[in-house]
N, C-alpha and C. Protein backbone atom coordinates (compact mmCIF):
# COMPACT_ATOMS: atom_id res chain seq x y z
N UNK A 1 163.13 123.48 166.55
CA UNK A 1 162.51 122.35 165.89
C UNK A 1 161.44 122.78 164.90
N UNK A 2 161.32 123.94 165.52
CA UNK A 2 159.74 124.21 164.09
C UNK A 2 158.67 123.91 164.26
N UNK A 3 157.15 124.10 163.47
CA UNK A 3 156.12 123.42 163.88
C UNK A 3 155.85 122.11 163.29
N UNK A 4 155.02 121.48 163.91
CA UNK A 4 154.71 120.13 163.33
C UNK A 4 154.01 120.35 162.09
N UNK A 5 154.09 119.41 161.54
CA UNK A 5 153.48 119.10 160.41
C UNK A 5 151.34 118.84 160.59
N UNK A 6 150.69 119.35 159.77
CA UNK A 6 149.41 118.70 159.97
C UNK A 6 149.27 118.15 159.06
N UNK A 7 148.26 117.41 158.73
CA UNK A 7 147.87 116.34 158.06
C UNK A 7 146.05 116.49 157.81
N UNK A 8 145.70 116.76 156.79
CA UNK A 8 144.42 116.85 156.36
C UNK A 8 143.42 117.90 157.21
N UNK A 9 142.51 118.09 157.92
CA UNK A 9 142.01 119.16 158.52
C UNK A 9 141.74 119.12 159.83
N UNK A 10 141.78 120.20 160.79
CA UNK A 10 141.67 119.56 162.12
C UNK A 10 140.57 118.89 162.58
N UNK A 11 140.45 118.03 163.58
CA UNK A 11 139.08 117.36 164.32
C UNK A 11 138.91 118.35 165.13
N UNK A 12 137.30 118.16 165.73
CA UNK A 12 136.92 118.83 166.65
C UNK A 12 137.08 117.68 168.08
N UNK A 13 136.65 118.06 169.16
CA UNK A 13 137.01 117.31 170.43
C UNK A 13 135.61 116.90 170.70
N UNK A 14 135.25 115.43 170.68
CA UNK A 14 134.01 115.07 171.01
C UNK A 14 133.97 113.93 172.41
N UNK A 15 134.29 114.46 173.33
CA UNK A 15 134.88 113.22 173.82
C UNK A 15 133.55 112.90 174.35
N UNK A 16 132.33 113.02 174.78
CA UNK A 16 130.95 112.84 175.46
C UNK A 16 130.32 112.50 174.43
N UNK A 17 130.04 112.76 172.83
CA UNK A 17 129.18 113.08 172.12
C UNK A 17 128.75 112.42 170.53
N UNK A 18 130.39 112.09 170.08
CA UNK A 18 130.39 111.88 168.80
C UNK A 18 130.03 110.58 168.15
N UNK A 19 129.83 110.30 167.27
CA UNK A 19 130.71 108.39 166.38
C UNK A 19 130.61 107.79 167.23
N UNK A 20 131.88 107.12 166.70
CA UNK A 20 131.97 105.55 167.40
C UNK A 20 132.73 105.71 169.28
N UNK A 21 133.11 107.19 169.10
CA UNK A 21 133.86 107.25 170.38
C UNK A 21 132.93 108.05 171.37
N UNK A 22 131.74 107.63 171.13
CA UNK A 22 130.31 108.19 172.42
C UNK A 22 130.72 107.80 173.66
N UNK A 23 130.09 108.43 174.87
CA UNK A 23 130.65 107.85 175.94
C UNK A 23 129.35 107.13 176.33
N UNK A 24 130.19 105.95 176.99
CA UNK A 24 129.28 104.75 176.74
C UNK A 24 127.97 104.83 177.62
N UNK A 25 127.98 105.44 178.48
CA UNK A 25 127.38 106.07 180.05
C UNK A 25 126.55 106.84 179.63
N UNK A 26 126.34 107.77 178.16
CA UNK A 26 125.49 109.14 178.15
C UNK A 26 124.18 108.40 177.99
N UNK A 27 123.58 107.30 177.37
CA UNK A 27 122.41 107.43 177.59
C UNK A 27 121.96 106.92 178.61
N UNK A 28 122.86 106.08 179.56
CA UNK A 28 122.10 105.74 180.87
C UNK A 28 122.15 107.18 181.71
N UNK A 29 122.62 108.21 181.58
CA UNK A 29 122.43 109.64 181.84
C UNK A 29 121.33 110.30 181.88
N UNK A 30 121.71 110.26 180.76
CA UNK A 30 120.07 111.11 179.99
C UNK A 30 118.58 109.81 180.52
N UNK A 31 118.96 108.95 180.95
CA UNK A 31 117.69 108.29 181.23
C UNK A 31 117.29 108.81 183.05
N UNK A 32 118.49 108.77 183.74
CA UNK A 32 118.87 108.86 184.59
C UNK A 32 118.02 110.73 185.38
N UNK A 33 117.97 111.70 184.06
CA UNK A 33 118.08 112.80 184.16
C UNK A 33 116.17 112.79 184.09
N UNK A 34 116.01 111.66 182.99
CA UNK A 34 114.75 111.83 182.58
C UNK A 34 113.39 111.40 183.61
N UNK A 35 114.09 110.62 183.75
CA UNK A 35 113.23 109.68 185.31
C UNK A 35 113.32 110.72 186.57
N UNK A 36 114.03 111.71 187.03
CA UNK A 36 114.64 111.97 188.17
C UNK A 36 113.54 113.63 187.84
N UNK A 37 113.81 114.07 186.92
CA UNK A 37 112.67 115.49 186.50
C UNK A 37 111.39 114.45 186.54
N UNK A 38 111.22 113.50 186.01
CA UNK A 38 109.88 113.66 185.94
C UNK A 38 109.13 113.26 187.22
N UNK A 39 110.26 112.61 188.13
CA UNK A 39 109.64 112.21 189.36
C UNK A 39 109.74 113.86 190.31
N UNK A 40 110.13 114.66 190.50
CA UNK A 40 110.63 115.74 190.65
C UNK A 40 108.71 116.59 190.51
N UNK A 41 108.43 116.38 188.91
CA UNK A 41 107.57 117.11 188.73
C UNK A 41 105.98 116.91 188.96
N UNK A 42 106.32 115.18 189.84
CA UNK A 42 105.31 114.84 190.04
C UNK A 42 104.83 114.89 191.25
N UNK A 43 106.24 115.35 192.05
CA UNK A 43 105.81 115.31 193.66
C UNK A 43 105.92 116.35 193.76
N UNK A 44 106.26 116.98 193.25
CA UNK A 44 106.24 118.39 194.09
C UNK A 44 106.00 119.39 192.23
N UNK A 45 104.82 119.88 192.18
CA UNK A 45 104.53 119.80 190.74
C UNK A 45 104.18 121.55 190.55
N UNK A 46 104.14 122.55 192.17
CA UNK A 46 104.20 123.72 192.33
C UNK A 46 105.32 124.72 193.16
N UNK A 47 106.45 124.86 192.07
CA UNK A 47 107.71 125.21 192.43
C UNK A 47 108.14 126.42 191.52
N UNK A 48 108.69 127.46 192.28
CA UNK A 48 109.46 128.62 191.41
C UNK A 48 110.76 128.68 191.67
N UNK A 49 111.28 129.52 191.26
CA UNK A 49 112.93 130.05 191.91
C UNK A 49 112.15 131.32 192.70
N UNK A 50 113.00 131.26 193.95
CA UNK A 50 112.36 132.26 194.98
C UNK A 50 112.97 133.88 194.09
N UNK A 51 112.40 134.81 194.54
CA UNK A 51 112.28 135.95 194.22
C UNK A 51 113.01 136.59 194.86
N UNK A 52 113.89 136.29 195.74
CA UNK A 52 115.01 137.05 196.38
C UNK A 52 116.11 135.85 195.63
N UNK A 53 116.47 135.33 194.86
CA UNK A 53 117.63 134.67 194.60
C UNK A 53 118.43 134.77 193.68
N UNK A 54 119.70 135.16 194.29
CA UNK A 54 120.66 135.56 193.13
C UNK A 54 121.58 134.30 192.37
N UNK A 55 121.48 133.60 191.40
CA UNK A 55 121.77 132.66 190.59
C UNK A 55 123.09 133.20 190.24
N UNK A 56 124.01 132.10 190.38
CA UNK A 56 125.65 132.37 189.56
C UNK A 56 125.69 131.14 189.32
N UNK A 57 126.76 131.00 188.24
CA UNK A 57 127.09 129.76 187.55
C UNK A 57 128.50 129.69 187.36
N UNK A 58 128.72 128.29 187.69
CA UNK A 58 130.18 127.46 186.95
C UNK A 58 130.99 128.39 186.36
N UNK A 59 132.03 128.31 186.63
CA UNK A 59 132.69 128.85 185.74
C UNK A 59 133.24 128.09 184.72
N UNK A 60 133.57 128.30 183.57
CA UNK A 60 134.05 126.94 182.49
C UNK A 60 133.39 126.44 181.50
N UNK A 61 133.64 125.35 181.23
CA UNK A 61 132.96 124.88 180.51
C UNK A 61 131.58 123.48 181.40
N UNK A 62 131.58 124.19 182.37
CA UNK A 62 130.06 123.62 183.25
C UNK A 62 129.07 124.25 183.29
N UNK A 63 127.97 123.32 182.26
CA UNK A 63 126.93 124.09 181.81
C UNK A 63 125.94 123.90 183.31
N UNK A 64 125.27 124.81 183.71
CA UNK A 64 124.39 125.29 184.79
C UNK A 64 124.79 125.76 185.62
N UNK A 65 123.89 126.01 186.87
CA UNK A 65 123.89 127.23 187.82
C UNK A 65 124.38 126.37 189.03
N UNK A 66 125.21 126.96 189.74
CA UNK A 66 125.72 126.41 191.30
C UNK A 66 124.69 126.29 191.99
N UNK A 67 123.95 127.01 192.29
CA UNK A 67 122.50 126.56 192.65
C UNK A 67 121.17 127.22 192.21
N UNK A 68 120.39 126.70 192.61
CA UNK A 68 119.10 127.42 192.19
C UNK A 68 118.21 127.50 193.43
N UNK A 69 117.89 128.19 193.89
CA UNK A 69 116.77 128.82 195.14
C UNK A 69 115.41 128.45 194.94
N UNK A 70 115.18 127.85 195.26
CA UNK A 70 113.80 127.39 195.19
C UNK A 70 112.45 127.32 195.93
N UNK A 71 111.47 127.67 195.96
CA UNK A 71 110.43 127.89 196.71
C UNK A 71 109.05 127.01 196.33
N UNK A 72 108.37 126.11 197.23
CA UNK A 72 107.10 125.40 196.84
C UNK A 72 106.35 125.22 197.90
């Protein structure tokens, strides 16, 4: 059959992010994220990552760490 035909230049994939096709949910997210750190930093406002902790992450395209070790 051959390859398809394209048509003008490719898009990129925005499916969380872009235009008119935002996902409708991201800013109750990001509010969600914003309220939750700042309550986070208010109760408990003296915290490190412990010093014996070995950090690995997601594999993929999942941005952050599987966990984080924490000490306060």
């Amino acid at each position: 059959m051959g390859r398809p035909r394209r048509r003008g230049r490719a898009r990129p994939i925005l499916a969380f992010a872009g235009g008119v096709h935002s996902c409708i949910g991201a800013h109750l997210a990001r509010l969600e994220v914003k309220v939750a750190l700042q309550e986070w930093l208010r109760r408990i406002p003296d915290f490190a990552v412990r010093s014996d902790a070995e950090i690995s992450y997601w594999p993929g395209g999942v941005v952050g760490p599987r966990s984080l070790p924490l000490a306060w």
